[in-house]
PDB file of N, CA and C in Angstrom:
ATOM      1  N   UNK A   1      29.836-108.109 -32.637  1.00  0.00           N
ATOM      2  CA  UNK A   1      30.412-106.786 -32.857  1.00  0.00           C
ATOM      3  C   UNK A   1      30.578-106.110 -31.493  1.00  0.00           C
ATOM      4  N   UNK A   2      31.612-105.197 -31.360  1.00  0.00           N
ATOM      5  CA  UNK A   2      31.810-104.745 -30.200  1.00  0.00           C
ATOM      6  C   UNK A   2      30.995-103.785 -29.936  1.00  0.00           C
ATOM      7  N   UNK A   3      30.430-103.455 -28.698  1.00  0.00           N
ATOM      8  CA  UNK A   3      29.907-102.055 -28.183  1.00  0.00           C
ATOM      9  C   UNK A   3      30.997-101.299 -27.413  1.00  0.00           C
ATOM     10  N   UNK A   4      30.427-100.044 -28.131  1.00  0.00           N
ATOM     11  CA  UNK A   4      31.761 -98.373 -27.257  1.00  0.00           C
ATOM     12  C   UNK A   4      30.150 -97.719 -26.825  1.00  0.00           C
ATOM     13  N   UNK A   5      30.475 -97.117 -25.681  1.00  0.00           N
ATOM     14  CA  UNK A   5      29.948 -96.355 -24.895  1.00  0.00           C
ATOM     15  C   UNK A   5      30.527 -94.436 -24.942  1.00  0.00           C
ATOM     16  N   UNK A   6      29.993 -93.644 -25.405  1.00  0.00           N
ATOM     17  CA  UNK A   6      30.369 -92.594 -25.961  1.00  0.00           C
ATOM     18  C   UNK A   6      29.883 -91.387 -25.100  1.00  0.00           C
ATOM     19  N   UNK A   7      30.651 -91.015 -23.699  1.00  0.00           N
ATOM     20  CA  UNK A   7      30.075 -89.682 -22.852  1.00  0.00           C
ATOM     21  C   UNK A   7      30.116 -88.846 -23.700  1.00  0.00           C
ATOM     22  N   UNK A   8      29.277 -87.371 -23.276  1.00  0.00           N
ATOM     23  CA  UNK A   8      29.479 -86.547 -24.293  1.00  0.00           C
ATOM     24  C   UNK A   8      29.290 -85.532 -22.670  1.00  0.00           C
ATOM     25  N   UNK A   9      30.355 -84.130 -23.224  1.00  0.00           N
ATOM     26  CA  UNK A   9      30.516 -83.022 -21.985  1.00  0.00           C
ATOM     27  C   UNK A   9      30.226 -82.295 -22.950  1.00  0.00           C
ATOM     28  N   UNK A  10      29.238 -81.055 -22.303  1.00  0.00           N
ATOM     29  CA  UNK A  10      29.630 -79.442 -23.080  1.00  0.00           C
ATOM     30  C   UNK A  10      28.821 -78.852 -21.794  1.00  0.00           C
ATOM     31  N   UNK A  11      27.642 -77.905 -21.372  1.00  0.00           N
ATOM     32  CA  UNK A  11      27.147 -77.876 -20.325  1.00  0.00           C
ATOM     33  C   UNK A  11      26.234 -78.746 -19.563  1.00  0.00           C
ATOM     34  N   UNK A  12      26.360 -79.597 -20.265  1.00  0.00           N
ATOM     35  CA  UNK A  12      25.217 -80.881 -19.915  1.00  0.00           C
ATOM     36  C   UNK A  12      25.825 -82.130 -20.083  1.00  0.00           C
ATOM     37  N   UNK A  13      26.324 -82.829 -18.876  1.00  0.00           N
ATOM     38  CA  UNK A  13      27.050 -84.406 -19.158  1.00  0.00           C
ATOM     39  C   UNK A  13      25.851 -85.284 -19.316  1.00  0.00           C
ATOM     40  N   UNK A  14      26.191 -86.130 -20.542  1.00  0.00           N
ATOM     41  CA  UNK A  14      25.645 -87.328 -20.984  1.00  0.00           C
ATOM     42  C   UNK A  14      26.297 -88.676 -20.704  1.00  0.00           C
ATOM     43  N   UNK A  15      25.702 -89.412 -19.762  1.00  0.00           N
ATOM     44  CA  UNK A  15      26.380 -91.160 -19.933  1.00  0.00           C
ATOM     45  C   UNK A  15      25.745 -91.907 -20.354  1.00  0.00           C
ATOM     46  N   UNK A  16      26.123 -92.428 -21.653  1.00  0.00           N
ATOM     47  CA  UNK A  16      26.225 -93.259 -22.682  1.00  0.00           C
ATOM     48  C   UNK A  16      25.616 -94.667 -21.822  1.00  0.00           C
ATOM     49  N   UNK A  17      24.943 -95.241 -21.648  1.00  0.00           N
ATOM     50  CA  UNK A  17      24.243 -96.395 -20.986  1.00  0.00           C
ATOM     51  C   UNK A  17      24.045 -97.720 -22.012  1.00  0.00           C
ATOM     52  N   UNK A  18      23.843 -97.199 -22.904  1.00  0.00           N
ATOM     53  CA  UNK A  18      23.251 -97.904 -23.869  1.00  0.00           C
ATOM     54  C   UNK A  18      24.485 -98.392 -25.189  1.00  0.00           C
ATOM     55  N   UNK A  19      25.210 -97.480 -25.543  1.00  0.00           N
ATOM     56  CA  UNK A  19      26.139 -97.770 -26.409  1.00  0.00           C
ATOM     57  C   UNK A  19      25.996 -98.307 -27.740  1.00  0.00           C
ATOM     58  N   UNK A  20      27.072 -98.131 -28.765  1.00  0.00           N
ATOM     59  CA  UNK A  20      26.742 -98.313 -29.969  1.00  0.00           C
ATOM     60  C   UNK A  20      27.656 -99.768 -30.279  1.00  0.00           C
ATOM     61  N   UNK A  21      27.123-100.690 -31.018  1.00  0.00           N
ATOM     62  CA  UNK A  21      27.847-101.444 -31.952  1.00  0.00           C
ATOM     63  C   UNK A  21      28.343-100.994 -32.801  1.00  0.00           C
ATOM     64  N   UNK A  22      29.874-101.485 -32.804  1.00  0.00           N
ATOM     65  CA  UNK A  22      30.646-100.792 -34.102  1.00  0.00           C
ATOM     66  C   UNK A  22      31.806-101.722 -34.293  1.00  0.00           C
ATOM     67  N   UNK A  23      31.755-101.881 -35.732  1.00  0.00           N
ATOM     68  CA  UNK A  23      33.060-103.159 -35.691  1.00  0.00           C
ATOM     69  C   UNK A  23      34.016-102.730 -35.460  1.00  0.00           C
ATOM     70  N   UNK A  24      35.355-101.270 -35.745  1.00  0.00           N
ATOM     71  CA  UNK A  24      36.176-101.125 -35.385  1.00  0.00           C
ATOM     72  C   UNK A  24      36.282 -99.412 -34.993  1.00  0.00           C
ATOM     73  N   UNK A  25      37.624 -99.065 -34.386  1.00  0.00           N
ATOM     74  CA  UNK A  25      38.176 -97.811 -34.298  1.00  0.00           C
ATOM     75  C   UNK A  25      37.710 -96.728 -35.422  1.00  0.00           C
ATOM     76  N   UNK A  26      37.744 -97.003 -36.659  1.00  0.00           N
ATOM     77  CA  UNK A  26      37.471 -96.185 -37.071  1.00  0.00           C
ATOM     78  C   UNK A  26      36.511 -96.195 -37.253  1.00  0.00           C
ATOM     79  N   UNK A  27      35.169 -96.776 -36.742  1.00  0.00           N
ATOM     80  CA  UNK A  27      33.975 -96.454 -37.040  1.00  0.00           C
ATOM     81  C   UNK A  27      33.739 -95.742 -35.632  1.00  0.00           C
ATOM     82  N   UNK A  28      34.059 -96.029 -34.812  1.00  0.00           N
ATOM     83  CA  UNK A  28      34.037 -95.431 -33.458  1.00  0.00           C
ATOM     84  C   UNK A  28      34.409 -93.762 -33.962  1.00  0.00           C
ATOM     85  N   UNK A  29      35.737 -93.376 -34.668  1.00  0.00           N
ATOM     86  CA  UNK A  29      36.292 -92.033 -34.700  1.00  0.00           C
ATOM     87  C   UNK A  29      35.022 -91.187 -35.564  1.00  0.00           C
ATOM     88  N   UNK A  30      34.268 -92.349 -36.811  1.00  0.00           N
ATOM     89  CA  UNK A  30      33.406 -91.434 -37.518  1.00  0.00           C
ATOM     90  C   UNK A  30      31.953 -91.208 -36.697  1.00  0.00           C
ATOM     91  N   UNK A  31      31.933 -91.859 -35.457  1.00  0.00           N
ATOM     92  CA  UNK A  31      30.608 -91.520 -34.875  1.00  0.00           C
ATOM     93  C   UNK A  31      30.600 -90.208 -33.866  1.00  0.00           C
ATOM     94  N   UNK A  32      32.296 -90.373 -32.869  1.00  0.00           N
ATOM     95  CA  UNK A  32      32.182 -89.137 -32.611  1.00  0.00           C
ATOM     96  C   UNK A  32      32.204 -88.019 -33.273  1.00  0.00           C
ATOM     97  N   UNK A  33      33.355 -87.903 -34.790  1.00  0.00           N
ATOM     98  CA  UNK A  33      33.183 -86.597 -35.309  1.00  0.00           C
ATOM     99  C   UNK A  33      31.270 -86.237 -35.820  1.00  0.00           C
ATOM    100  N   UNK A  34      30.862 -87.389 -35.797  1.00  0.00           N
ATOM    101  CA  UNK A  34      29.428 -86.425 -35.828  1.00  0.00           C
ATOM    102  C   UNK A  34      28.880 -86.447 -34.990  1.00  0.00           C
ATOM    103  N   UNK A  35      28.810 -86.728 -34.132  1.00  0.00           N
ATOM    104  CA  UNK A  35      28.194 -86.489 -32.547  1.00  0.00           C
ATOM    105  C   UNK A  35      28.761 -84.686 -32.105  1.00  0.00           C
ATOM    106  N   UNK A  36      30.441 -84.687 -32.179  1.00  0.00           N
ATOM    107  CA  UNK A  36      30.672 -83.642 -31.641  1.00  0.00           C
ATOM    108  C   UNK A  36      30.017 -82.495 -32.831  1.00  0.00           C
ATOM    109  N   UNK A  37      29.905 -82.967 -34.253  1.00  0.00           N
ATOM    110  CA  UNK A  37      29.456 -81.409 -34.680  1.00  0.00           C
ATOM    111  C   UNK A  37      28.167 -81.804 -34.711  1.00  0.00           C
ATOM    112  N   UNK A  38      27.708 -82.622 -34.619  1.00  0.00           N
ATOM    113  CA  UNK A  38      25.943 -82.470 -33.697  1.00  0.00           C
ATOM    114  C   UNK A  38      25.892 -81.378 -33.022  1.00  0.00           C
ATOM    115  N   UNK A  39      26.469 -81.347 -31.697  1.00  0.00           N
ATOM    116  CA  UNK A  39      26.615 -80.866 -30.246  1.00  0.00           C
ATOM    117  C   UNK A  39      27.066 -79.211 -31.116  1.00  0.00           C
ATOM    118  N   UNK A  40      28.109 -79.050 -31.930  1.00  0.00           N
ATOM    119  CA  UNK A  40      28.297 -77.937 -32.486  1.00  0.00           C
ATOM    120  C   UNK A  40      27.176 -76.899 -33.204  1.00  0.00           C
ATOM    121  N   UNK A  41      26.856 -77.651 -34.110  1.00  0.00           N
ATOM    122  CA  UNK A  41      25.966 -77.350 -34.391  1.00  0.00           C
ATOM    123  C   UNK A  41      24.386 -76.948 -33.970  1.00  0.00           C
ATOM    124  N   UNK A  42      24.220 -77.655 -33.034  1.00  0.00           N
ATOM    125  CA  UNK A  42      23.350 -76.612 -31.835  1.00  0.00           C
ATOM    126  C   UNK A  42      23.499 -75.953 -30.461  1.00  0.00           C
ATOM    127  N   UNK A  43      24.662 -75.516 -30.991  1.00  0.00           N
ATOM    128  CA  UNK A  43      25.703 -74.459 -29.876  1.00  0.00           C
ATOM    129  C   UNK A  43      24.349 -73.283 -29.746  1.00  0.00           C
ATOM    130  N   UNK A  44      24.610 -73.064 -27.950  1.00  0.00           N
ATOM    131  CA  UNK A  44      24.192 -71.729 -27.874  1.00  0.00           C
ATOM    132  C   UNK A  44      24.533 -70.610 -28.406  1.00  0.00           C
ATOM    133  N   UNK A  45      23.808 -69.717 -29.341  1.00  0.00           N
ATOM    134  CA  UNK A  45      24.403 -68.680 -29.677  1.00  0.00           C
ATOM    135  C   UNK A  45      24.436 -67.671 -28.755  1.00  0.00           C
ATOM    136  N   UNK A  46      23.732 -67.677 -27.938  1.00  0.00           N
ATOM    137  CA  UNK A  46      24.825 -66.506 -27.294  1.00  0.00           C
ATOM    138  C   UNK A  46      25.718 -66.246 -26.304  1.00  0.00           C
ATOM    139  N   UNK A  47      26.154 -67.843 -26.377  1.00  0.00           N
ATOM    140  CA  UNK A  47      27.534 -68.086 -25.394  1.00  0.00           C
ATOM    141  C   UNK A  47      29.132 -67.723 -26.819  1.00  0.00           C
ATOM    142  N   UNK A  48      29.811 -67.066 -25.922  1.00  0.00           N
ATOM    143  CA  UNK A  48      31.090 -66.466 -26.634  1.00  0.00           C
ATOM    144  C   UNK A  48      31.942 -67.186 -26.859  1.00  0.00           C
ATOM    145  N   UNK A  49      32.039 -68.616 -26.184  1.00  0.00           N
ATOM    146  CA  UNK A  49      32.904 -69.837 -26.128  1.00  0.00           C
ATOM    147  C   UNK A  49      32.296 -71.381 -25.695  1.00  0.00           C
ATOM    148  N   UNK A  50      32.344 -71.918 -26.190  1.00  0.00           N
ATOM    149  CA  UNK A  50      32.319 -73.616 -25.471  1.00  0.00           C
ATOM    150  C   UNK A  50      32.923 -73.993 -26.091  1.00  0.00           C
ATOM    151  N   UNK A  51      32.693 -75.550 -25.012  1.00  0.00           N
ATOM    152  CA  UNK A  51      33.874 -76.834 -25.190  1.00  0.00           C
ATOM    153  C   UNK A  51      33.005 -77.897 -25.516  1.00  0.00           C
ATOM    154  N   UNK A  52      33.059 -78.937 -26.441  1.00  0.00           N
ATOM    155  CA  UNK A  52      32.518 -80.359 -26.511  1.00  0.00           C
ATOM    156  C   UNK A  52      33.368 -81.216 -26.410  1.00  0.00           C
ATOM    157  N   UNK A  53      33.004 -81.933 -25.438  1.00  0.00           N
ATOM    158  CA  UNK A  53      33.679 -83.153 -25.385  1.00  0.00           C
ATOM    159  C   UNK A  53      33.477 -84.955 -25.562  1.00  0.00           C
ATOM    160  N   UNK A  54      33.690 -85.895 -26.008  1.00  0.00           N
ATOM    161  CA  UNK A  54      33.364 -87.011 -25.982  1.00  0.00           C
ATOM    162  C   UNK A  54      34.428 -88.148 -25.281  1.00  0.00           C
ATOM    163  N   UNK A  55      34.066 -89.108 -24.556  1.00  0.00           N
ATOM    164  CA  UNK A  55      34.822 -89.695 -24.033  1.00  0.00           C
ATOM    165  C   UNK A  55      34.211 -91.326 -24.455  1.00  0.00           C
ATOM    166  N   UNK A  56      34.934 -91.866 -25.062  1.00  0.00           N
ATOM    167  CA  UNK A  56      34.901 -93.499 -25.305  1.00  0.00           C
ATOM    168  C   UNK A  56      35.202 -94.589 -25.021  1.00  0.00           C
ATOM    169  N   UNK A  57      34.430 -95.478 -24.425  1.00  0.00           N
ATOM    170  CA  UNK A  57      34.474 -96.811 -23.786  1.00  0.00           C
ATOM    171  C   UNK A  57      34.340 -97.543 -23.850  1.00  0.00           C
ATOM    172  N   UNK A  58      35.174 -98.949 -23.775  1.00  0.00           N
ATOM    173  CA  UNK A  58      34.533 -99.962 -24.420  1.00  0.00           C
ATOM    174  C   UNK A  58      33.781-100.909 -23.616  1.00  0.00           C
ATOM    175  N   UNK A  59      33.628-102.143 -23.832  1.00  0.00           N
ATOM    176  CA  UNK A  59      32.302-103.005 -22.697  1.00  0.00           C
ATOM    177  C   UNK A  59      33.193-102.646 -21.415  1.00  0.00           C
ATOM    178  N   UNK A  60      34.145-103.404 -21.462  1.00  0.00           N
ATOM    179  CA  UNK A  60      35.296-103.617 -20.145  1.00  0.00           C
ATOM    180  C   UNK A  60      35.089-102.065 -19.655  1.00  0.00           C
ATOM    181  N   UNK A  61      34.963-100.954 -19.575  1.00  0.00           N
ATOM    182  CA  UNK A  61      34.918 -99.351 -19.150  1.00  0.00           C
ATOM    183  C   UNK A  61      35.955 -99.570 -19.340  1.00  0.00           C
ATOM    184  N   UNK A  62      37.203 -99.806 -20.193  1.00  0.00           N
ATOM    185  CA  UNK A  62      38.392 -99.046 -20.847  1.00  0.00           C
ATOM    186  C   UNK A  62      38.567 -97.530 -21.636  1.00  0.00           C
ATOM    187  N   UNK A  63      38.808 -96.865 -21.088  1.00  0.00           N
ATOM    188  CA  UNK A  63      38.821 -95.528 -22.100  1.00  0.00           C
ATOM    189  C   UNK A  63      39.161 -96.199 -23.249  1.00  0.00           C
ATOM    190  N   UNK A  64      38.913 -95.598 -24.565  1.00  0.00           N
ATOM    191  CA  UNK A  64      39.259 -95.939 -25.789  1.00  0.00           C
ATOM    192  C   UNK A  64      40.014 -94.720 -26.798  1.00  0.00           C
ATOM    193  N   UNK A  65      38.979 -93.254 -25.943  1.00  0.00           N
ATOM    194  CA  UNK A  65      39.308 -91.918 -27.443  1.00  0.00           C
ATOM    195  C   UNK A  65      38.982 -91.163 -26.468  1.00  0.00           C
ATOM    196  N   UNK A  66      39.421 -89.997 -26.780  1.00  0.00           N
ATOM    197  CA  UNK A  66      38.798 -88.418 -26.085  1.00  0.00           C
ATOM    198  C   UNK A  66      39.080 -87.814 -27.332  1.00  0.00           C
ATOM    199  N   UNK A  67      38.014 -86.810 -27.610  1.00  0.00           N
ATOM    200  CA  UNK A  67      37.770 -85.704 -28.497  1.00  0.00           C
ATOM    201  C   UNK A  67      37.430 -84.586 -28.049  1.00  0.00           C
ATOM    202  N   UNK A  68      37.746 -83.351 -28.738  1.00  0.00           N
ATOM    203  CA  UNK A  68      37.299 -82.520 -27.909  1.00  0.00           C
ATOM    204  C   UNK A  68      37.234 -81.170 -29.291  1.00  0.00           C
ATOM    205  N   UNK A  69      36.267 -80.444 -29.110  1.00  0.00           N
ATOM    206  CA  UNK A  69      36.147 -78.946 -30.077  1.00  0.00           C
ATOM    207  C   UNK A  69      36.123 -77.818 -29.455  1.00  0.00           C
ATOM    208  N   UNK A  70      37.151 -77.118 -29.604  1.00  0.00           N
ATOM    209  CA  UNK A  70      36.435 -75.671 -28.611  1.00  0.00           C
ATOM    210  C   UNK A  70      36.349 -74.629 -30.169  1.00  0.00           C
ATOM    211  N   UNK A  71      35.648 -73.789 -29.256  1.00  0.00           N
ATOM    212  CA  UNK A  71      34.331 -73.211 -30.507  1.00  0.00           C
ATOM    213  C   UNK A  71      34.900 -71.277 -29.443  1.00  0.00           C
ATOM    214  N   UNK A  72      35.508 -70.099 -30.173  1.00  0.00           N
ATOM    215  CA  UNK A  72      35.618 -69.140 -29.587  1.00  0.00           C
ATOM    216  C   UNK A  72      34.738 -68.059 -30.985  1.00  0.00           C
ATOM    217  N   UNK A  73      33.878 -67.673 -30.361  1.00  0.00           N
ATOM    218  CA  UNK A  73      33.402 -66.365 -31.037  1.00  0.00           C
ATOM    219  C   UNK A  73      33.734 -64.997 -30.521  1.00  0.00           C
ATOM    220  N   UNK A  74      34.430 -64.066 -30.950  1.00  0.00           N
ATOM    221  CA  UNK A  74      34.515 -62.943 -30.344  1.00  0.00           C
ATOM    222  C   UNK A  74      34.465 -61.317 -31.707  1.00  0.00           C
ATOM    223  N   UNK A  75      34.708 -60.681 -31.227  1.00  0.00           N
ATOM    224  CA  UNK A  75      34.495 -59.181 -31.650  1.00  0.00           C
ATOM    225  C   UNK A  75      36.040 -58.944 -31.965  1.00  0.00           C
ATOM    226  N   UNK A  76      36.274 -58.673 -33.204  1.00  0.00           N
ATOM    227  CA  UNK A  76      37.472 -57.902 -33.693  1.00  0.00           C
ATOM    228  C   UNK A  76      37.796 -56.544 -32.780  1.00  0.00           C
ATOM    229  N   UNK A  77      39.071 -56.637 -32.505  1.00  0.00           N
ATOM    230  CA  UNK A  77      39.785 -55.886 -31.482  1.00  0.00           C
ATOM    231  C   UNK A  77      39.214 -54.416 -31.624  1.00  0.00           C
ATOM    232  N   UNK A  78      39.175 -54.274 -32.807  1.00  0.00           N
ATOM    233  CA  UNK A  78      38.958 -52.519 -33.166  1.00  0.00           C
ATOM    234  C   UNK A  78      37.709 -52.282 -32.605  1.00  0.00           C
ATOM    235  N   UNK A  79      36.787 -53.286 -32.931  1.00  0.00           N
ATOM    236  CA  UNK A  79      35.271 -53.433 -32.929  1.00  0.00           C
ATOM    237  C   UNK A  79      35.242 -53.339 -31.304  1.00  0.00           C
ATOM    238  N   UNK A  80      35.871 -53.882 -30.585  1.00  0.00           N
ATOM    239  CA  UNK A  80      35.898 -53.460 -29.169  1.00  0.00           C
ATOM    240  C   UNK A  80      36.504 -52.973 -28.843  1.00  0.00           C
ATOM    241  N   UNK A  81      37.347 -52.063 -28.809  1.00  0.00           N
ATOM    242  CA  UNK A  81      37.997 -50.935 -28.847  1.00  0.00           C
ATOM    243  C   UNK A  81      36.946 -49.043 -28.849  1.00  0.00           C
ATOM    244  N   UNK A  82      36.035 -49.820 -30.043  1.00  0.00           N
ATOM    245  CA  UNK A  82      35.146 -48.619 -30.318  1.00  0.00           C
ATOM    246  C   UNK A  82      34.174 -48.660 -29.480  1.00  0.00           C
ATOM    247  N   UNK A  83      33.312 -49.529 -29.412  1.00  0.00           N
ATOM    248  CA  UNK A  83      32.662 -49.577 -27.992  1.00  0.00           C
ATOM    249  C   UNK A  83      32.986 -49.855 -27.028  1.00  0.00           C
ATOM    250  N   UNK A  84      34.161 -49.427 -26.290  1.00  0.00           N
ATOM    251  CA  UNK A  84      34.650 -49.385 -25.557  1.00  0.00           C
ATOM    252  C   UNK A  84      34.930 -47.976 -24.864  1.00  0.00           C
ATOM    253  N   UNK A  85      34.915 -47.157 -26.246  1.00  0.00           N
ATOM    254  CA  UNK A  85      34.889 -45.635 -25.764  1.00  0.00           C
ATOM    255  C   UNK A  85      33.707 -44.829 -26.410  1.00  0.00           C
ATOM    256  N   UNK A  86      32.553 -45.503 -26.394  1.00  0.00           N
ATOM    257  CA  UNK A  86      31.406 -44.775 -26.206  1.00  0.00           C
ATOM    258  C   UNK A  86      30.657 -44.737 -24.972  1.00  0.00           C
TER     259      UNK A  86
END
């Protein structure tokens, strides 16, 4: 079975050393979508924005996939608007 090697970016780069066996592409696509809402899911809350990223490789270091989530939390316009003029 093949091994992919899976970086992961958000404020902290991870290289994948070790890598996963996976027989094809699409098992590769279902490991990052849970890796990246891993990484989502223990988002800093009190950052207003990030980015996750994953980058996939196979033995040869061929790129294979890039994924990526950006995550924006913000304050309804009015809502800053009003504290804005207090």
């Amino acid at each position: 079975m093949p091994r992919f090697f899976i970086d992961t970016f958000d404020s902290i780069v991870v290289i994948d050393d070790v890598g996963h066996e996976l027989p094809d592409e699409a098992a590769v696509r279902e490991v990052v979508r849970k890796t990246l809402a891993d990484m989502l899911g223990a988002e800093h809350k009190g950052r207003p924005a990030a980015q996750y990223r994953a980058e996939v490789r196979d033995e040869a270091g061929k790129s294979i996939l890039t994924a990526s989530v950006l995550i924006v939390i913000d304050k309804a316009p009015e809502r800053k608007a009003a504290e804005a003029a207090e």
